[in-house]
C-alpha atoms as a PDB file:
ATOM      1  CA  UNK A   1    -187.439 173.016 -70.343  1.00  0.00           C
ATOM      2  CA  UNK A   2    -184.070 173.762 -70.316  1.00  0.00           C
ATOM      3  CA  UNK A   3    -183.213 171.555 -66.926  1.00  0.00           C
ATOM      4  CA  UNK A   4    -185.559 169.067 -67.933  1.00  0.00           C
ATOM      5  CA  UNK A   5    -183.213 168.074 -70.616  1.00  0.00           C
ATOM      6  CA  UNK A   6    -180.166 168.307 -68.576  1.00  0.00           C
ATOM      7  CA  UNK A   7    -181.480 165.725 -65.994  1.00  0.00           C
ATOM      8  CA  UNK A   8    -182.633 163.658 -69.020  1.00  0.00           C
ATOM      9  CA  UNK A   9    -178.692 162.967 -70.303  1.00  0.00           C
ATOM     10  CA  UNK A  10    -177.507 162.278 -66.294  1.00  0.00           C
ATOM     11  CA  UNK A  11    -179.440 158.250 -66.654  1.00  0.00           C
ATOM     12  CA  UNK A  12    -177.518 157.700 -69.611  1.00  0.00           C
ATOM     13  CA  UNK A  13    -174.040 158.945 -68.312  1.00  0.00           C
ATOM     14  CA  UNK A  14    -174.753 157.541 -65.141  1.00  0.00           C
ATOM     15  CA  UNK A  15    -175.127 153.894 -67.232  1.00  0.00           C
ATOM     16  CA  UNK A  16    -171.875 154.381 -69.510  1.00  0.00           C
ATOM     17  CA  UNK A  17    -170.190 155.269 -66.184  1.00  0.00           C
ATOM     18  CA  UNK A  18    -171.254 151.989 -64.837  1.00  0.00           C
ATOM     19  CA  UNK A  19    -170.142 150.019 -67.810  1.00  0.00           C
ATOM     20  CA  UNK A  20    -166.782 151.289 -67.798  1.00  0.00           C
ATOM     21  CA  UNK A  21    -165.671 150.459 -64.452  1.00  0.00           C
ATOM     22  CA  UNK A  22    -167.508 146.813 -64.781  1.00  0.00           C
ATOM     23  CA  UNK A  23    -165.134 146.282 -67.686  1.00  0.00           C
ATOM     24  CA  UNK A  24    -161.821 148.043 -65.953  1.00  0.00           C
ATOM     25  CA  UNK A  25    -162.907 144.913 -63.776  1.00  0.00           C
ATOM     26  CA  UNK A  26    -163.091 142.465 -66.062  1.00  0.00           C
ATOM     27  CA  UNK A  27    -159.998 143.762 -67.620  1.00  0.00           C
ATOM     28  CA  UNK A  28    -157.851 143.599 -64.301  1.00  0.00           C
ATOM     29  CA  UNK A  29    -159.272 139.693 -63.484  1.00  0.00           C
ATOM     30  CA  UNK A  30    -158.538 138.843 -66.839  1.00  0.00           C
ATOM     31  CA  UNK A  31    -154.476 140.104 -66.207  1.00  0.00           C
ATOM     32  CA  UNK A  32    -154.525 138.479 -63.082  1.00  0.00           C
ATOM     33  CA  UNK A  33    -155.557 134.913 -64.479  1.00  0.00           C
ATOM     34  CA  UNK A  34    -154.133 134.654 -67.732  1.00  0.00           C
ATOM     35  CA  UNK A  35    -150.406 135.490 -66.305  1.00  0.00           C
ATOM     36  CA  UNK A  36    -150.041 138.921 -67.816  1.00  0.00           C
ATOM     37  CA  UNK A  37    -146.723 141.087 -67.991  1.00  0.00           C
ATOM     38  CA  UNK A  38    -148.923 143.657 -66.298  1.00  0.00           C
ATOM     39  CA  UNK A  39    -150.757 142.588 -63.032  1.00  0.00           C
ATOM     40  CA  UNK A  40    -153.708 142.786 -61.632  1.00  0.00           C
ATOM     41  CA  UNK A  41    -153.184 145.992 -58.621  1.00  0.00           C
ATOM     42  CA  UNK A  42    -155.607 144.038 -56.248  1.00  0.00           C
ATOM     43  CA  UNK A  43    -156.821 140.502 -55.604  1.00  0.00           C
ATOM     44  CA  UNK A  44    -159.837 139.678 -54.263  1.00  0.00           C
ATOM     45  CA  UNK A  45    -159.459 136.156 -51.173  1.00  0.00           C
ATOM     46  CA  UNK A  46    -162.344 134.696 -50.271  1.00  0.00           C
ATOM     47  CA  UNK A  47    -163.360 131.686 -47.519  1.00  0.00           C
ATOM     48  CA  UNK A  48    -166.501 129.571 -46.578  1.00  0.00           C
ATOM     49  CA  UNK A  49    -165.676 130.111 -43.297  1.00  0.00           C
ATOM     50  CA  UNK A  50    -162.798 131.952 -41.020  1.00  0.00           C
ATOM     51  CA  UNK A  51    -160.119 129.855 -41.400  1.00  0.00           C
ATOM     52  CA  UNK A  52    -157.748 128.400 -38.188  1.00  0.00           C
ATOM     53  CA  UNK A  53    -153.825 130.093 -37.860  1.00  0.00           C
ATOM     54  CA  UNK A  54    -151.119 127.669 -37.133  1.00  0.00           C
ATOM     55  CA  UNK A  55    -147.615 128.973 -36.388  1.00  0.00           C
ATOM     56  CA  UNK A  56    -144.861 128.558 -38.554  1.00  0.00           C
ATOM     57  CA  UNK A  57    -142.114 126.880 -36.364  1.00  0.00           C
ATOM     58  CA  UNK A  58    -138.900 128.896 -36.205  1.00  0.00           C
ATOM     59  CA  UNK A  59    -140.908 131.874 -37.391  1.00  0.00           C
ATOM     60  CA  UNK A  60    -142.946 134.539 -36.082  1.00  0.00           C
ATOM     61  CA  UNK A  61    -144.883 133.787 -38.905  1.00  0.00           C
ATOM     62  CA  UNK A  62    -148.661 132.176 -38.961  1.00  0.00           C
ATOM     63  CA  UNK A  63    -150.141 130.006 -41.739  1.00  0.00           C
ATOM     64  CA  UNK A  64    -153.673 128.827 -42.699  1.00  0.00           C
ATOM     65  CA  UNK A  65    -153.913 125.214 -41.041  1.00  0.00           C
ATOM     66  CA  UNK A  66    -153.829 122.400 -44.032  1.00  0.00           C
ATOM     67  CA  UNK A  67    -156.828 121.722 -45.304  1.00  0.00           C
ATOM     68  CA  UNK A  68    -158.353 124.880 -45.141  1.00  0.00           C
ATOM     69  CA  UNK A  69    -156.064 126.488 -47.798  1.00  0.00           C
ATOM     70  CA  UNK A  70    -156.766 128.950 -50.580  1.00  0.00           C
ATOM     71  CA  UNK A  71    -155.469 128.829 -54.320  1.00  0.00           C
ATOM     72  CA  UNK A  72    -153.113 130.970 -53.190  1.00  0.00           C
ATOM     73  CA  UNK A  73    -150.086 131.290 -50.660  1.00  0.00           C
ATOM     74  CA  UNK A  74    -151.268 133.007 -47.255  1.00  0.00           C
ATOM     75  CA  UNK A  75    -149.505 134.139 -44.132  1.00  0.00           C
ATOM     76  CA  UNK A  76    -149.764 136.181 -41.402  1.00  0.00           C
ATOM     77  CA  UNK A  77    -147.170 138.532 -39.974  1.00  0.00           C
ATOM     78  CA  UNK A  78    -147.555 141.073 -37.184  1.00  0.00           C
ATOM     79  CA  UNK A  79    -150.985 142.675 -38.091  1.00  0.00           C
ATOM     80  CA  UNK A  80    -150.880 142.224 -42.335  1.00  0.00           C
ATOM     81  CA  UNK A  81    -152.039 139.227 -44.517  1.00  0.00           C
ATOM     82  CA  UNK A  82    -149.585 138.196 -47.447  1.00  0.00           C
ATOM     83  CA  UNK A  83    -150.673 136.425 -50.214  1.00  0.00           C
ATOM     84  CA  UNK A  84    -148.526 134.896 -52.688  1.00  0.00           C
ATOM     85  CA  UNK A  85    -150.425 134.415 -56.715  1.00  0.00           C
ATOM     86  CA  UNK A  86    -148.330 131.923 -58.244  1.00  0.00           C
ATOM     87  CA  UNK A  87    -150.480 132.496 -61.128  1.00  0.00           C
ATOM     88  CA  UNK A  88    -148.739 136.078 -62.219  1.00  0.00           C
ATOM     89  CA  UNK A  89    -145.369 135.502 -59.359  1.00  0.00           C
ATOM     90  CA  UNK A  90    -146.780 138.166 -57.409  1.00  0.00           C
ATOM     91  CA  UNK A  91    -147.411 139.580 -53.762  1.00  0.00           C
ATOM     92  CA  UNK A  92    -150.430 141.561 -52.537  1.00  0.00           C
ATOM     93  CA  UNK A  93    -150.850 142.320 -49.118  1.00  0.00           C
ATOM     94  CA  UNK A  94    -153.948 143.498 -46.767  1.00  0.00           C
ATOM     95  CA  UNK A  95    -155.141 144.200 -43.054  1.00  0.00           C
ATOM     96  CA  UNK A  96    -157.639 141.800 -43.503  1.00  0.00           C
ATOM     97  CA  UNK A  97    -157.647 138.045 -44.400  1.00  0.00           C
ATOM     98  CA  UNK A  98    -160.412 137.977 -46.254  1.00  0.00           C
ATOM     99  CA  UNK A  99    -161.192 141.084 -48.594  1.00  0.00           C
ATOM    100  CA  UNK A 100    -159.184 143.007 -51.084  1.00  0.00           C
ATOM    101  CA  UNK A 101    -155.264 142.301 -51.427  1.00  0.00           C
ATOM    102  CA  UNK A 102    -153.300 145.387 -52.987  1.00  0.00           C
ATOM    103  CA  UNK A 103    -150.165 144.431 -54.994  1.00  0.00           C
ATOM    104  CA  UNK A 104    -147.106 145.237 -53.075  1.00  0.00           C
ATOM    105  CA  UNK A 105    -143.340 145.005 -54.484  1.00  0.00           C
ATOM    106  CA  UNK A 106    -141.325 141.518 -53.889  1.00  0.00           C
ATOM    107  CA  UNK A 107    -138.760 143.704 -52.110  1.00  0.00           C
ATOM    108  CA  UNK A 108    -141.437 144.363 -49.271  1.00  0.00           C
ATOM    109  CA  UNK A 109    -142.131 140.959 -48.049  1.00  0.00           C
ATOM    110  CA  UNK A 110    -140.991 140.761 -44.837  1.00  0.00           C
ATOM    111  CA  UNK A 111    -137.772 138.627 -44.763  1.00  0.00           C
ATOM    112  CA  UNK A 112    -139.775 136.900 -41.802  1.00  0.00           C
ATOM    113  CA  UNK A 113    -141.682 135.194 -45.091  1.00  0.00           C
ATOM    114  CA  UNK A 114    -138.023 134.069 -46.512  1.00  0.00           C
ATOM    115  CA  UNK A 115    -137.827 131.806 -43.737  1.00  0.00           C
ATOM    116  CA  UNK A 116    -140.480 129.700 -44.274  1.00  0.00           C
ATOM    117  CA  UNK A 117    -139.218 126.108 -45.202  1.00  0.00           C
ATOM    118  CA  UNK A 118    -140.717 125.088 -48.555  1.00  0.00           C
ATOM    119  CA  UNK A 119    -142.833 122.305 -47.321  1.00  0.00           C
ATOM    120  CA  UNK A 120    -145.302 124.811 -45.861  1.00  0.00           C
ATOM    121  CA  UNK A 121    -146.441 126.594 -49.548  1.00  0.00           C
ATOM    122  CA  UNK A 122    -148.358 125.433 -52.188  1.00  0.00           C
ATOM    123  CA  UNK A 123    -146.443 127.249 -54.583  1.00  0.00           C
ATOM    124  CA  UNK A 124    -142.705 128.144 -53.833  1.00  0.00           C
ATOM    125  CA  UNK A 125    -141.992 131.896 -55.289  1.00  0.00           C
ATOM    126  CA  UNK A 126    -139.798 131.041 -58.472  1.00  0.00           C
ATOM    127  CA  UNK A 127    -138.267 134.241 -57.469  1.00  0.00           C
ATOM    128  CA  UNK A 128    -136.805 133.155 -54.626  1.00  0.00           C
ATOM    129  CA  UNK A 129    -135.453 130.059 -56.225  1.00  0.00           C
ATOM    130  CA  UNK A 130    -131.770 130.874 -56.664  1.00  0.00           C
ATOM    131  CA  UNK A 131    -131.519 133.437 -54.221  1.00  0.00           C
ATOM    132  CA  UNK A 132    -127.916 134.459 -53.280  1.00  0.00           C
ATOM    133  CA  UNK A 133    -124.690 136.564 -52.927  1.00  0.00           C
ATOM    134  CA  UNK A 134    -124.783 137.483 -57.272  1.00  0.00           C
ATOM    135  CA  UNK A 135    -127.248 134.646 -57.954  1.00  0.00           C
ATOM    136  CA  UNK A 136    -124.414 132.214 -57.557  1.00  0.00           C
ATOM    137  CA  UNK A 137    -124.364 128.695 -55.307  1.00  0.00           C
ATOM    138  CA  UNK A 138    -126.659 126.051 -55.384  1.00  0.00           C
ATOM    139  CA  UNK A 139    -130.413 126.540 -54.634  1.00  0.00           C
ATOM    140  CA  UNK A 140    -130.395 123.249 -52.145  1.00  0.00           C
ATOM    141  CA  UNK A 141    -127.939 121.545 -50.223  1.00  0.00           C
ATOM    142  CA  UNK A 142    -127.913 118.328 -48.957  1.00  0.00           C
ATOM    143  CA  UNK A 143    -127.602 117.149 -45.355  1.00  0.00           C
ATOM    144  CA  UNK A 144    -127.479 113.918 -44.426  1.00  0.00           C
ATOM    145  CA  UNK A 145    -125.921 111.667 -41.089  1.00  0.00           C
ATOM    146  CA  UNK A 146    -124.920 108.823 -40.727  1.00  0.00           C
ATOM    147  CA  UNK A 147    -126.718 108.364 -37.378  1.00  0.00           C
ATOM    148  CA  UNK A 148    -128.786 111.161 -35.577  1.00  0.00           C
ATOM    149  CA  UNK A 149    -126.273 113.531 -33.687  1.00  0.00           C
ATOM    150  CA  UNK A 150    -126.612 115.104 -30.722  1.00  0.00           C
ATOM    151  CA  UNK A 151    -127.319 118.526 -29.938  1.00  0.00           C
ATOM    152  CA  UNK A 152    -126.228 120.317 -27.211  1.00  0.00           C
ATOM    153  CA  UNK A 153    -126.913 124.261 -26.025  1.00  0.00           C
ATOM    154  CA  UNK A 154    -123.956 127.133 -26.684  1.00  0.00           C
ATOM    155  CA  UNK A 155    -123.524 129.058 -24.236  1.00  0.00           C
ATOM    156  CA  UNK A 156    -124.806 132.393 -24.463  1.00  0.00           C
ATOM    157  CA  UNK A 157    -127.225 131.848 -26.946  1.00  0.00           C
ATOM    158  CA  UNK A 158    -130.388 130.009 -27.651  1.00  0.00           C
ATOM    159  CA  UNK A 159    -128.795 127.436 -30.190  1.00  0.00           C
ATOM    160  CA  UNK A 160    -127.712 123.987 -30.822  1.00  0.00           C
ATOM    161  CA  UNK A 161    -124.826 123.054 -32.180  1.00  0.00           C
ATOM    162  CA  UNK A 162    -123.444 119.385 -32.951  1.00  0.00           C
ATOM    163  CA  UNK A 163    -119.824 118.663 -31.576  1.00  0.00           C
ATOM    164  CA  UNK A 164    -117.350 115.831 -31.473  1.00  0.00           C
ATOM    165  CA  UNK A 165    -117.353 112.892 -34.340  1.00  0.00           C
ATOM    166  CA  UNK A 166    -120.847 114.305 -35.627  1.00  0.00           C
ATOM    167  CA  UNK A 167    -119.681 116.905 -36.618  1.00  0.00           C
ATOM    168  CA  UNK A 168    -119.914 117.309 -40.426  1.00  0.00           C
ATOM    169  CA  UNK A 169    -117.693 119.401 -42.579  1.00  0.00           C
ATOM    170  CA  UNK A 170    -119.830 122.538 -42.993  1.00  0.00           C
ATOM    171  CA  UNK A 171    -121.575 124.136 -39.790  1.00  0.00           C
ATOM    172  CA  UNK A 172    -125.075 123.129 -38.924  1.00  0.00           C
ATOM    173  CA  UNK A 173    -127.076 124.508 -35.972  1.00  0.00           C
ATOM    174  CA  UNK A 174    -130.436 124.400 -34.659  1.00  0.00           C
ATOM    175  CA  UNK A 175    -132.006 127.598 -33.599  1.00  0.00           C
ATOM    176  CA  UNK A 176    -136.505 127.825 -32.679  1.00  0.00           C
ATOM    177  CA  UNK A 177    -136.923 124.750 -34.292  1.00  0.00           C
ATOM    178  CA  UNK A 178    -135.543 125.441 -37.128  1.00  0.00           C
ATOM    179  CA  UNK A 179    -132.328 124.391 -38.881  1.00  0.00           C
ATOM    180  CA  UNK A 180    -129.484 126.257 -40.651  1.00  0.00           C
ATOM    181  CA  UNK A 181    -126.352 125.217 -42.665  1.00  0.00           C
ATOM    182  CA  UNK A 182    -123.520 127.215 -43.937  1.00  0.00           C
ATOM    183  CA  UNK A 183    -121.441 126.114 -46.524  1.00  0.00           C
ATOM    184  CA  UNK A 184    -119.450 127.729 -49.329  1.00  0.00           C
ATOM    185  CA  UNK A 185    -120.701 131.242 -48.505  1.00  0.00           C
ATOM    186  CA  UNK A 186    -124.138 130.350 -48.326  1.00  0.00           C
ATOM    187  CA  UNK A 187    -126.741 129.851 -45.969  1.00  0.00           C
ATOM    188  CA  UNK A 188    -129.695 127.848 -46.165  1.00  0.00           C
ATOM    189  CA  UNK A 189    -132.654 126.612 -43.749  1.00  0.00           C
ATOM    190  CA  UNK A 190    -134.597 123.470 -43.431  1.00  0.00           C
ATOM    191  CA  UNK A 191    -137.714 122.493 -41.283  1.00  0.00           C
ATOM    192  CA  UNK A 192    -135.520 118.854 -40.463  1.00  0.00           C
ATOM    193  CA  UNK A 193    -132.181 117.864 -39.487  1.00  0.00           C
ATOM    194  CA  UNK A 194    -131.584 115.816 -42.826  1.00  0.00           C
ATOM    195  CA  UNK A 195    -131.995 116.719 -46.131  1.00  0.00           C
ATOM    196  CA  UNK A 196    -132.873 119.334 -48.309  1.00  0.00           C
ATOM    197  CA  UNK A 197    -131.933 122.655 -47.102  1.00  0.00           C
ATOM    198  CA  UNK A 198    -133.081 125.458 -49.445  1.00  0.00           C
ATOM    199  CA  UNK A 199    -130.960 128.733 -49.469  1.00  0.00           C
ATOM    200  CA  UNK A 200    -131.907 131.522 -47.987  1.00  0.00           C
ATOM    201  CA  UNK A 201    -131.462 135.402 -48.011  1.00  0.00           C
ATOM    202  CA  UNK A 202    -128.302 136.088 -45.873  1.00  0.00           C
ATOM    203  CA  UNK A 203    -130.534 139.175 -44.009  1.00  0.00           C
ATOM    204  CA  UNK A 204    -133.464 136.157 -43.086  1.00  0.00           C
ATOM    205  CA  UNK A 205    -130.574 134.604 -40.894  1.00  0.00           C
ATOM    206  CA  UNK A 206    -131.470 134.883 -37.632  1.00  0.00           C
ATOM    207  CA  UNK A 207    -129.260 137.113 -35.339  1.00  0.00           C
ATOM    208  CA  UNK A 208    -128.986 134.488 -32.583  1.00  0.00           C
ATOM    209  CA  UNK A 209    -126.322 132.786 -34.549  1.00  0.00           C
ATOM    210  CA  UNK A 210    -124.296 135.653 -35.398  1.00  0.00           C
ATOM    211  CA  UNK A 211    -123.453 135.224 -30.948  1.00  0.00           C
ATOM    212  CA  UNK A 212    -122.220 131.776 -31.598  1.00  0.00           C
ATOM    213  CA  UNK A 213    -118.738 132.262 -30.527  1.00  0.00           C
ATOM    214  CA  UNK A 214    -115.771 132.018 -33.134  1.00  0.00           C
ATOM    215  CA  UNK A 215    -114.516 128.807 -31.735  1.00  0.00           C
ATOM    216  CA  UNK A 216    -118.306 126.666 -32.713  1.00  0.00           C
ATOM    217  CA  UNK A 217    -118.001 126.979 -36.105  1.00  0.00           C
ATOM    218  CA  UNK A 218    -115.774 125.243 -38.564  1.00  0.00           C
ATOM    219  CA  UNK A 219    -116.237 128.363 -41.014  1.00  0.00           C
ATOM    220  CA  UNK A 220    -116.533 131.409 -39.499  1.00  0.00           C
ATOM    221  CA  UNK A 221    -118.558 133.774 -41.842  1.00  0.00           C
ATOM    222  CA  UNK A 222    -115.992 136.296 -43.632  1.00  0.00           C
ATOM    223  CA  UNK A 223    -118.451 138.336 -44.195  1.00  0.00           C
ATOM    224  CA  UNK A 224    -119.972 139.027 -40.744  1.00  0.00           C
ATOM    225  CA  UNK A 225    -115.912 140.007 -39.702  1.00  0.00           C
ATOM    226  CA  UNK A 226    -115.208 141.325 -36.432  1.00  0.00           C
ATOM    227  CA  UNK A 227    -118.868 142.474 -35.574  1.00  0.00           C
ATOM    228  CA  UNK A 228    -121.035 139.568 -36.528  1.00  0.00           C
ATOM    229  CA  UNK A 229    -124.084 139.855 -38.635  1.00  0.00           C
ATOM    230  CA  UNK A 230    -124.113 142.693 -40.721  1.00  0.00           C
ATOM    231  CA  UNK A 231    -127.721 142.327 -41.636  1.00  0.00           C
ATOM    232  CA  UNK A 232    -128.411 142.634 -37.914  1.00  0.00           C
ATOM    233  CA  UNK A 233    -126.648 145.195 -36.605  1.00  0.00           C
ATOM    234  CA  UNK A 234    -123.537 144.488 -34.688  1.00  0.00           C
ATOM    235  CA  UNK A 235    -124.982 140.894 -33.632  1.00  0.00           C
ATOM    236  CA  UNK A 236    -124.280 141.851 -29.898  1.00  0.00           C
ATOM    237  CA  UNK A 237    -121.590 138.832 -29.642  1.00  0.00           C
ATOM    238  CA  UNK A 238    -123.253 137.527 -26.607  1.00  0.00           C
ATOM    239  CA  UNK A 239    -121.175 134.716 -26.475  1.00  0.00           C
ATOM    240  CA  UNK A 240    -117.619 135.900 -27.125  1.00  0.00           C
ATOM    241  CA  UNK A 241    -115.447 134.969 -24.343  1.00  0.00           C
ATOM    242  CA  UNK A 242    -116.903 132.152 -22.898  1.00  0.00           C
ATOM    243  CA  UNK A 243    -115.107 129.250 -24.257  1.00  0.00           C
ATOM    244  CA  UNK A 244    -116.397 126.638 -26.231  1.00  0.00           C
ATOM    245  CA  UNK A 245    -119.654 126.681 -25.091  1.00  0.00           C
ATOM    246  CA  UNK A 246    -120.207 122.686 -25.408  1.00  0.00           C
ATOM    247  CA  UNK A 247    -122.817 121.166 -22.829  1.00  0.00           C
ATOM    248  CA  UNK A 248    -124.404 118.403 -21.871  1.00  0.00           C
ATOM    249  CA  UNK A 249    -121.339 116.172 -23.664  1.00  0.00           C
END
């Protein structure tokens, strides 16, 4: 009689158990749509159908091919998937495209992601807007020529440089596709030659430039000093010693 009674109660816990976690659920959407100060720990990415990976230029980064897009900002990056929810400014990360995301820190994004030119998200992080030394310097910087300049190899390295009259007054090189300015302290990276280069993290700059000999820039970074830079080790200097490094002028 006894047990009969006991079994009895274990429907009706079994139900309120039920309930509970459906609303937890509810709850945890709800924070993750309506921009709450406290975010949703997972999100949930869905497709009709397996979407096609293109490669990010000057990146070891892959993207979802246009067209075939999500809501949200997705990339690929050695064996994780990384969203980006403008909705709430967050990151959530997972080992497979489509599934559950779990919320990961901004500080674990792979500086890989930092490199991606802004023309390749739907929504820019507004974190990463003023990025820089202290939050100082501008966000973009414009590069224009007057004419298209020519490129030619440094020695040593895998970059381009531009040399003689085209030349502009900050330093401007061409490295995977991808091109980087430095000017007043800053760095910044653009998917084109001309115009707006966004600024970047100075530990997203790739270590190939930090062998570009002394004697190819106009403004030596003071803060990469004797052993180039310091965000990549000792930057190998690959390319000390060999003159200027000009060819094909």
């Amino acid at each position: 009689m006894i047990r009969r009674s006991k079994k009895h109660l274990l429907l009706p816990l079994f139900a309120l158990g039920v309930t509970i976690a459906m609303a937890a659920s509810a709850q945890a959407q709800d924070r993750q749509y309506n921009g709450s100060t406290r975010p949703a720990l997972s999100l949930q990415i869905s497709f009709g159908s397996a979407p096609h990976w293109d490669n990010v230029r000057g990146t070891n980064v892959m993207e979802i091919r246009r067209g075939e897009r999500s809501d949200y900002d997705m990339f690929r990056y050695g064996r994780s998937y990384y969203a980006y929810n403008n909705v709430n400014g967050r990151w959530y990360v997972s080992r497979r495209y489509r599934g559950q995301f779990r919320l990961i820190d901004d500080r674990s994004v792979p500086s890989q992601l930092r490199r991606i030119p802004r023309d390749h998200w739907r929504n820019y992080p507004t974190a990463w807007e003023d990025r820089g030394p202290q939050g100082s310097g501008d966000s973009y910087f414009q590069v224009s020529f007057g004419t298209a300049p020519r490129w030619s190899g440094i020695s040593g390295t895998r970059v381009e440089g531009i040399y003689g009259a085209d030349h502009p007054s900050y330093d401007v090189f061409r490295y995977g596709g991808t091109y980087y300015a430095y000017n007043n302290s800053h760095w910044y990276t653009s998917a084109t030659e001309s115009g707006r280069f966004a600024m970047m993290d100075d530990r997203s700059v790739p270590v190939e430039l930090s062998q570009v000999p002394r004697e190819n820039w106009r403004n030596y970074p003071p803060a990469w000093g004797q052993n180039g830079n310091p965000g990549h080790g000792n930057g190998r200097g690959k390319g000390n010693g060999r003159g200027n490094g000009h060819s094909g002028n």
